[in-house]
C-alpha atoms as a PDB file:
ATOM      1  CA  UNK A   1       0.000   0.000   0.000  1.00  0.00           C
ATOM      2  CA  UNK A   2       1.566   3.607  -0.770  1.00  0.00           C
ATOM      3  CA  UNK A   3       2.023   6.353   1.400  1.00  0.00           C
ATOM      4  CA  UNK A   4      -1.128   8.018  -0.761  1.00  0.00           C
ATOM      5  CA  UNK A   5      -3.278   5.119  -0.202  1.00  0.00           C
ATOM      6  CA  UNK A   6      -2.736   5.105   3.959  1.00  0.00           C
ATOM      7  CA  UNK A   7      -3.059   9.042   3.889  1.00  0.00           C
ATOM      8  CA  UNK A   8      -6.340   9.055   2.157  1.00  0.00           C
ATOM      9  CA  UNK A   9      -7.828   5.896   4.143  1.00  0.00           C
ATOM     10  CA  UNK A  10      -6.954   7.397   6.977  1.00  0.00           C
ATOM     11  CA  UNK A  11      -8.296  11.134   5.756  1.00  0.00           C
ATOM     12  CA  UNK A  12     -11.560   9.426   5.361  1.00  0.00           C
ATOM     13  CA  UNK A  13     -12.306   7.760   8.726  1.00  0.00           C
ATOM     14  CA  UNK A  14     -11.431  11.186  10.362  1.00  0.00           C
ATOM     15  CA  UNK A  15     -13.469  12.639   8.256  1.00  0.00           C
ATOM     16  CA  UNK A  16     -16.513   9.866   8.295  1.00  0.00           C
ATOM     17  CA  UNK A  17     -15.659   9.535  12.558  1.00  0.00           C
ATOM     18  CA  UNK A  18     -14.617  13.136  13.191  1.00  0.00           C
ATOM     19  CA  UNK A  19     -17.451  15.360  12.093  1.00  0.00           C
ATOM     20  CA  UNK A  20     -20.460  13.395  13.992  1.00  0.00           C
ATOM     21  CA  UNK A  21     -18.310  13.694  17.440  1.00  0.00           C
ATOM     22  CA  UNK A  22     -17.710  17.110  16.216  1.00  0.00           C
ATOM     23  CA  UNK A  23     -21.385  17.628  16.119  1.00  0.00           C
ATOM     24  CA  UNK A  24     -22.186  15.747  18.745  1.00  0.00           C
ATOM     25  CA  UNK A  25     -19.989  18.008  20.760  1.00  0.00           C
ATOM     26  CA  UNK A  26     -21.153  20.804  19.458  1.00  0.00           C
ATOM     27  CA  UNK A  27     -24.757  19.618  20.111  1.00  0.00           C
ATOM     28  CA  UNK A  28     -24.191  18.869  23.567  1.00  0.00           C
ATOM     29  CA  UNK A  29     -22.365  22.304  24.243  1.00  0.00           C
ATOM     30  CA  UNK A  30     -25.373  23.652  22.837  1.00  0.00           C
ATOM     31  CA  UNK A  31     -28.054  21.479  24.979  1.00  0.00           C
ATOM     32  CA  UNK A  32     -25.976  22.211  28.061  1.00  0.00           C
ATOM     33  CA  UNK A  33     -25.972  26.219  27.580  1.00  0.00           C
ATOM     34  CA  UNK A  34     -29.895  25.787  26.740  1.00  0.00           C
ATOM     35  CA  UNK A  35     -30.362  24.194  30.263  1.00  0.00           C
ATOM     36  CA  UNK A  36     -28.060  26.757  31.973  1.00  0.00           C
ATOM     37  CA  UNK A  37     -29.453  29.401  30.808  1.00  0.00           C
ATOM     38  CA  UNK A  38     -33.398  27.923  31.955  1.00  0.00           C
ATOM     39  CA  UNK A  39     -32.251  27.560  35.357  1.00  0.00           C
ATOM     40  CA  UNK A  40     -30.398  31.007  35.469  1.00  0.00           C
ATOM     41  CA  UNK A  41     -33.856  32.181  34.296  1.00  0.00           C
ATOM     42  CA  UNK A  42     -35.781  30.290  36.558  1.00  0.00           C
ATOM     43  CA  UNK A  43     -33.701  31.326  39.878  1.00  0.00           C
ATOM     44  CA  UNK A  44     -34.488  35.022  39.060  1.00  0.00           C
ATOM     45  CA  UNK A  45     -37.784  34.600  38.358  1.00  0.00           C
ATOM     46  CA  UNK A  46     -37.951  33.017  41.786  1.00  0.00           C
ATOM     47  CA  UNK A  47     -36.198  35.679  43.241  1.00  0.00           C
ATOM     48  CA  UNK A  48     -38.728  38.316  41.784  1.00  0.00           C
ATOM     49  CA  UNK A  49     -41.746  36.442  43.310  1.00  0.00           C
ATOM     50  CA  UNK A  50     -40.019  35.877  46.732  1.00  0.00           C
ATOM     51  CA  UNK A  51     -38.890  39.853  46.423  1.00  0.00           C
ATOM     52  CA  UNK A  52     -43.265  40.520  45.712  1.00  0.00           C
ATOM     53  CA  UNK A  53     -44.302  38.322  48.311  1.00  0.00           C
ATOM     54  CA  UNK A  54     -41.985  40.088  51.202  1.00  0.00           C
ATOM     55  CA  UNK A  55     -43.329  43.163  49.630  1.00  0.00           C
ATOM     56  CA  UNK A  56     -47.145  42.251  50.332  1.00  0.00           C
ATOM     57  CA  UNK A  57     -46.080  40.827  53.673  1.00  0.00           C
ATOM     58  CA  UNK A  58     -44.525  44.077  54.696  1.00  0.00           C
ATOM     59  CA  UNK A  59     -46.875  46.468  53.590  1.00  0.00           C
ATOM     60  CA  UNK A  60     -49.417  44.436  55.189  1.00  0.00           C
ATOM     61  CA  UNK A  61     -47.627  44.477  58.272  1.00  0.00           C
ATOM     62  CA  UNK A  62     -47.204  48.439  58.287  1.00  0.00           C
ATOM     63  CA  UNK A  63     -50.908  48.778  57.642  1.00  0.00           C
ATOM     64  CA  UNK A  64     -51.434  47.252  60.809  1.00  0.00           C
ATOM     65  CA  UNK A  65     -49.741  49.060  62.950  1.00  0.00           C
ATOM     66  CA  UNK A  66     -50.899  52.497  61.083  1.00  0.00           C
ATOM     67  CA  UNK A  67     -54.411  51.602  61.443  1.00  0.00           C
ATOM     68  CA  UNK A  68     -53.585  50.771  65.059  1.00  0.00           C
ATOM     69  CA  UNK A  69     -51.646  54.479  65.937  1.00  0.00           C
ATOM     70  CA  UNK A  70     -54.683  55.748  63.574  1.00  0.00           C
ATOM     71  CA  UNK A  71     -57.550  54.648  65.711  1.00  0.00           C
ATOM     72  CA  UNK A  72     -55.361  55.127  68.659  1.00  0.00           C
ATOM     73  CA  UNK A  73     -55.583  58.962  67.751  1.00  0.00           C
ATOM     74  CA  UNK A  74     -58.913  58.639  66.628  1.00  0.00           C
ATOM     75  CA  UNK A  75     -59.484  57.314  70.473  1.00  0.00           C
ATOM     76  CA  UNK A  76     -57.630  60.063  72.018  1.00  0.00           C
ATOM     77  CA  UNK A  77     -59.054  62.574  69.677  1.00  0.00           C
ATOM     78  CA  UNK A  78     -62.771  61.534  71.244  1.00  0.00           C
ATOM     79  CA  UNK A  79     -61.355  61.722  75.001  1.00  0.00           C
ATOM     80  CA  UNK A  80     -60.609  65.325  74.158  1.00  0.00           C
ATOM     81  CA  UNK A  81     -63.743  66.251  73.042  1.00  0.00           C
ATOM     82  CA  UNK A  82     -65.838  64.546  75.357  1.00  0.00           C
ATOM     83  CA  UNK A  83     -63.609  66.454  77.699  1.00  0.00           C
ATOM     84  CA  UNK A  84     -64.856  70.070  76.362  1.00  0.00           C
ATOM     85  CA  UNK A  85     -68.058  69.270  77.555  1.00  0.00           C
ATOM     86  CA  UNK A  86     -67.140  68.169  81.005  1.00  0.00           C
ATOM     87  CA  UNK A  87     -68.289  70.093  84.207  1.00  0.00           C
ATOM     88  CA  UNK A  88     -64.728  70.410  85.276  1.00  0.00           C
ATOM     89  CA  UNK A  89     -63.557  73.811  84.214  1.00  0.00           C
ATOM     90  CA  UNK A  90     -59.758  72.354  84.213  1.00  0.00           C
ATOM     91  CA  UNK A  91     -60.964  69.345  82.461  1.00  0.00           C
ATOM     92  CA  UNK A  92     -62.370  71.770  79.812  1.00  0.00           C
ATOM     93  CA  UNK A  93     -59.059  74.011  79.425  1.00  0.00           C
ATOM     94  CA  UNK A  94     -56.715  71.278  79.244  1.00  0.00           C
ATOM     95  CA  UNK A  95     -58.904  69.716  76.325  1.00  0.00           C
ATOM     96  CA  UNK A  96     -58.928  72.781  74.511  1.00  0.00           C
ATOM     97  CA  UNK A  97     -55.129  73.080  74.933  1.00  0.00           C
ATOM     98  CA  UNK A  98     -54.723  69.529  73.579  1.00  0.00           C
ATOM     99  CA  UNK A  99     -57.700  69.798  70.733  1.00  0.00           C
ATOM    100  CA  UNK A 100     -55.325  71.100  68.088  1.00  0.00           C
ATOM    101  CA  UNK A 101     -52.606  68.981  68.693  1.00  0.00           C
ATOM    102  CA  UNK A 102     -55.072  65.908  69.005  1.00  0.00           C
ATOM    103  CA  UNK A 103     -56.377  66.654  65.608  1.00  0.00           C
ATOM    104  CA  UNK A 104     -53.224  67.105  63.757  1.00  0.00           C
ATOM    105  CA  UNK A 105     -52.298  63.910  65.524  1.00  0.00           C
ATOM    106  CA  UNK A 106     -55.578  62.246  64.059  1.00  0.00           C
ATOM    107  CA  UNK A 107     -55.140  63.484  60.482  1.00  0.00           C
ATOM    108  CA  UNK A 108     -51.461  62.302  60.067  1.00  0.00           C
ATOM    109  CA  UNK A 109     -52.257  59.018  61.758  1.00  0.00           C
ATOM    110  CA  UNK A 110     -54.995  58.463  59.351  1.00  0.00           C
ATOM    111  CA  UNK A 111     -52.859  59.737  56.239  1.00  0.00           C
ATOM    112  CA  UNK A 112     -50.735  57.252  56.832  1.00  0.00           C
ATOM    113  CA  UNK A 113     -52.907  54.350  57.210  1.00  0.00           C
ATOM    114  CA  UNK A 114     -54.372  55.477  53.758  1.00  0.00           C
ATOM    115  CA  UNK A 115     -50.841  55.307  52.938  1.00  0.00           C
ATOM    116  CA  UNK A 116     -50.109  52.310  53.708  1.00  0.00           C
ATOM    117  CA  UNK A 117     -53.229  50.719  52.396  1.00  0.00           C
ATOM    118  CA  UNK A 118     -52.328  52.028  48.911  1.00  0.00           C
ATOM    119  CA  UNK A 119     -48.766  50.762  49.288  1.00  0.00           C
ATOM    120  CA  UNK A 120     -50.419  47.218  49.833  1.00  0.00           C
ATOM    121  CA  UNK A 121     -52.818  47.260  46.955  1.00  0.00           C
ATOM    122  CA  UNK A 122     -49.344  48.557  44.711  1.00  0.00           C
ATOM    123  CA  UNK A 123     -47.899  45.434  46.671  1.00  0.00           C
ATOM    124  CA  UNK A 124     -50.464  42.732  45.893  1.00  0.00           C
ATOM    125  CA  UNK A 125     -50.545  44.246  41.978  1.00  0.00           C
ATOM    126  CA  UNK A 126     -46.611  43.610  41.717  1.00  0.00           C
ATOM    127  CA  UNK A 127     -47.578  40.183  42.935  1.00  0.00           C
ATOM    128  CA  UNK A 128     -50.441  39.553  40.728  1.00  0.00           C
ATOM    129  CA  UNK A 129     -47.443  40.142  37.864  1.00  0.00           C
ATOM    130  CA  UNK A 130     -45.028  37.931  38.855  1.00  0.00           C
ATOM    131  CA  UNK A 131     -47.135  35.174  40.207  1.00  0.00           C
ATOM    132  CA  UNK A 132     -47.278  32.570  40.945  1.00  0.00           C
ATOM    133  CA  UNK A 133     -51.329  32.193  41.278  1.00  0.00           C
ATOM    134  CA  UNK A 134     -51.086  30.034  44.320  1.00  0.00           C
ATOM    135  CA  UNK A 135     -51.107  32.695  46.857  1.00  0.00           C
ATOM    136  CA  UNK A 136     -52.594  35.922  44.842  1.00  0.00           C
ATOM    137  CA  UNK A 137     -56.579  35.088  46.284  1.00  0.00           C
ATOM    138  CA  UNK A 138     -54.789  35.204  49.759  1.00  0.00           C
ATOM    139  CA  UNK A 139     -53.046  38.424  49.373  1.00  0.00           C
ATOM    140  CA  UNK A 140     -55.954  40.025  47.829  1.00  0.00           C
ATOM    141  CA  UNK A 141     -58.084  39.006  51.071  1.00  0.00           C
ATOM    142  CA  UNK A 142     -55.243  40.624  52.874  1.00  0.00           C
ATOM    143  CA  UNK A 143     -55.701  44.147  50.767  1.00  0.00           C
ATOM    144  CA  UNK A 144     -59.800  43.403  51.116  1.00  0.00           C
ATOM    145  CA  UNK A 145     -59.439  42.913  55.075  1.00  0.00           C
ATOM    146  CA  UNK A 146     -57.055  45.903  54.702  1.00  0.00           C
ATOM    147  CA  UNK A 147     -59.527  48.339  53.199  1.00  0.00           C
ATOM    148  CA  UNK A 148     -62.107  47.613  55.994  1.00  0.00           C
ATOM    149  CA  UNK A 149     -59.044  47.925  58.685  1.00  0.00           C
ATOM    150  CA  UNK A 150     -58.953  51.797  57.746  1.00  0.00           C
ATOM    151  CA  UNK A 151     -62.189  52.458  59.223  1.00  0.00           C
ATOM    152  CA  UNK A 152     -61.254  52.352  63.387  1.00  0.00           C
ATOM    153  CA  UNK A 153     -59.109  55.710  62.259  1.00  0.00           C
ATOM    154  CA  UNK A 154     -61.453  57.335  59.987  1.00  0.00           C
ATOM    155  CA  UNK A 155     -63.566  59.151  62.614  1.00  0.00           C
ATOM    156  CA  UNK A 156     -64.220  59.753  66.276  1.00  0.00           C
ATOM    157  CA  UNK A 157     -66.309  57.882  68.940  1.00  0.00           C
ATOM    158  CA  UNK A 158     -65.675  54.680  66.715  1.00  0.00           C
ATOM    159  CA  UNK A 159     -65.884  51.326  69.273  1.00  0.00           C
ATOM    160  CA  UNK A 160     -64.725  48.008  68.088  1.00  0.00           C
ATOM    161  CA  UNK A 161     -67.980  46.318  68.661  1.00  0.00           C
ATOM    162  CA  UNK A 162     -69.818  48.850  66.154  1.00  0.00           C
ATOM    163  CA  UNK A 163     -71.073  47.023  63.119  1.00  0.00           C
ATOM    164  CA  UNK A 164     -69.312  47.378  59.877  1.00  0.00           C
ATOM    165  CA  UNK A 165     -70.430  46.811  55.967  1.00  0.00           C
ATOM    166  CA  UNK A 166     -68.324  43.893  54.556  1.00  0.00           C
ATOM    167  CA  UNK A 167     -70.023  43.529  51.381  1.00  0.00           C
ATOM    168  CA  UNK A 168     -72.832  45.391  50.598  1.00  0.00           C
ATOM    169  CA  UNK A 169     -75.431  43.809  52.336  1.00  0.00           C
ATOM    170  CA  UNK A 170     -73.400  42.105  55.398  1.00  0.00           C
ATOM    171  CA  UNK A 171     -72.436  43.590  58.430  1.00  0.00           C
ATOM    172  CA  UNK A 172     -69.718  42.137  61.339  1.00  0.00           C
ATOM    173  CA  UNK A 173     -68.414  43.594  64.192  1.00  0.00           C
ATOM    174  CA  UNK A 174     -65.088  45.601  63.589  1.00  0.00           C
ATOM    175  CA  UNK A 175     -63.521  42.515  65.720  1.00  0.00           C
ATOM    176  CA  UNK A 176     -64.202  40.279  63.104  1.00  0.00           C
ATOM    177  CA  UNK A 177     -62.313  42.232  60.763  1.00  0.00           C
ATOM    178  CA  UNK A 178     -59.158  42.266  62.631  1.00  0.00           C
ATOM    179  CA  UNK A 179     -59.252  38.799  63.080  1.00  0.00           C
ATOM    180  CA  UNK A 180     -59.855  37.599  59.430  1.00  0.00           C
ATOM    181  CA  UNK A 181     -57.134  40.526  58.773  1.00  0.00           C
ATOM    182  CA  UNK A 182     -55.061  38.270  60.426  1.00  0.00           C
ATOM    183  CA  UNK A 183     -56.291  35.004  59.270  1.00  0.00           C
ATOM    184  CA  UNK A 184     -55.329  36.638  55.992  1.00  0.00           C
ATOM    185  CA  UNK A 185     -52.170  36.668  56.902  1.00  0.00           C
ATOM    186  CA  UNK A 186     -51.628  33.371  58.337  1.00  0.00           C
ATOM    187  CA  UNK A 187     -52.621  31.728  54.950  1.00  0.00           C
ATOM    188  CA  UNK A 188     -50.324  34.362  52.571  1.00  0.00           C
ATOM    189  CA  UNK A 189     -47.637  33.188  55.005  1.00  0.00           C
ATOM    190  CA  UNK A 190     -48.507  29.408  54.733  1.00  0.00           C
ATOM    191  CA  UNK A 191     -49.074  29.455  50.748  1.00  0.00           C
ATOM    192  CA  UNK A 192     -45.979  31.008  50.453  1.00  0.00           C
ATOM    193  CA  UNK A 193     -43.850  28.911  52.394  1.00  0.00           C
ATOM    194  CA  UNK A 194     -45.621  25.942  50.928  1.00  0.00           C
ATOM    195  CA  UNK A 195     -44.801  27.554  46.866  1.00  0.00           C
ATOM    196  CA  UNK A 196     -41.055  28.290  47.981  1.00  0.00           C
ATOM    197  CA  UNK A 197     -40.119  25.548  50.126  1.00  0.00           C
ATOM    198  CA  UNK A 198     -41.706  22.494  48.784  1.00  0.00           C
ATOM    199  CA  UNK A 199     -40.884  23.586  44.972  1.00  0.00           C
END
């Protein structure tokens, strides 16, 4: 056999072995940088919905506590006036010495429950966005119970007992509200947990 022979025999099988494993390389590189790039995709998608849900769970948690110092005031802001029509002439001073400072106390107290009730809805919108859809009903109760949570701030003389509208044609005690506020709560906590943990 001559030197020519050999060279192209052996040109051949490279070239009838070499390109498939070429390809097949090539392929696999390809496959592999597919599947990176799915899981890179996935882990910030992730990320964002973890990021939306902490959002929701902090604005719901600052709505609390404003609606809390806002009825507080709203509380205070009664004392004071019921105090303006005491007997007691010192009684009566003293509440007209604290009535302006009572009332500017109210209205900020309340602005900033209505603050923080829009900063929820903005939340639970973000959330309805990035998903996922197995704990968006939950965090929408939360922005529902949160609407109806405004109300202890909104004026004075207002007693937890006192009936509130929570559809149109129902009515519960304000107590009820606060506790299905919380219940709320509970179960955006649990779903989420359950989504990110068990995933």
């Amino acid at each position: 056999m001559s030197i020519e022979t050999v060279t192209s025999i052996v040109t051949a099988t490279v070239a009838v072995v070499g390109v498939p494993a070429v390809y097949m390389q090539a392929r696999a590189a390809r496959l592999s940088a597919e599947a990176a790039g799915r899981a890179q995709l996935q882990h910030a998608r992730r990320t964002s919905q973890h990021a939306a849900c902490v959002e929701v769970l902090a604005a719901a948690d600052e709505l609390k506590r404003a609606c809390d110092n806002s009825g507080s005031a709203a509380w205070w802001l009664t004392m004071v006036y019921q105090d303006e029509l005491s007997d007691d002439d010192r009684r009566r001073e003293r509440a007209r010495e604290q009535r302006e400072s009572a009332e500017q106390r109210h209205e900020g107290a309340f602005g900033h429950a209505c603050e923080a009730y829009e900063r929820l809805v903005k939340a639970v919108a973000r959330l309805e966005l990035e998903g996922p859809d197995q704990f968006i009903s939950s965090a929408a109760r939360l922005a529902d119970m949160g609407d109806l949570l405004q109300l202890q701030g909104q004026s004075t003389g207002f007693d937890e007992d006192n009936l509130v509208y929570v559809t149109e044609r129902e009515q519960q005690p304000f107590t009820w509200v606060t506790s299905q506020f919380a219940e709320a709560r509970r179960k955006f906590i649990f779903d989420t947990r359950s989504y990110f943990n068990y995933i």
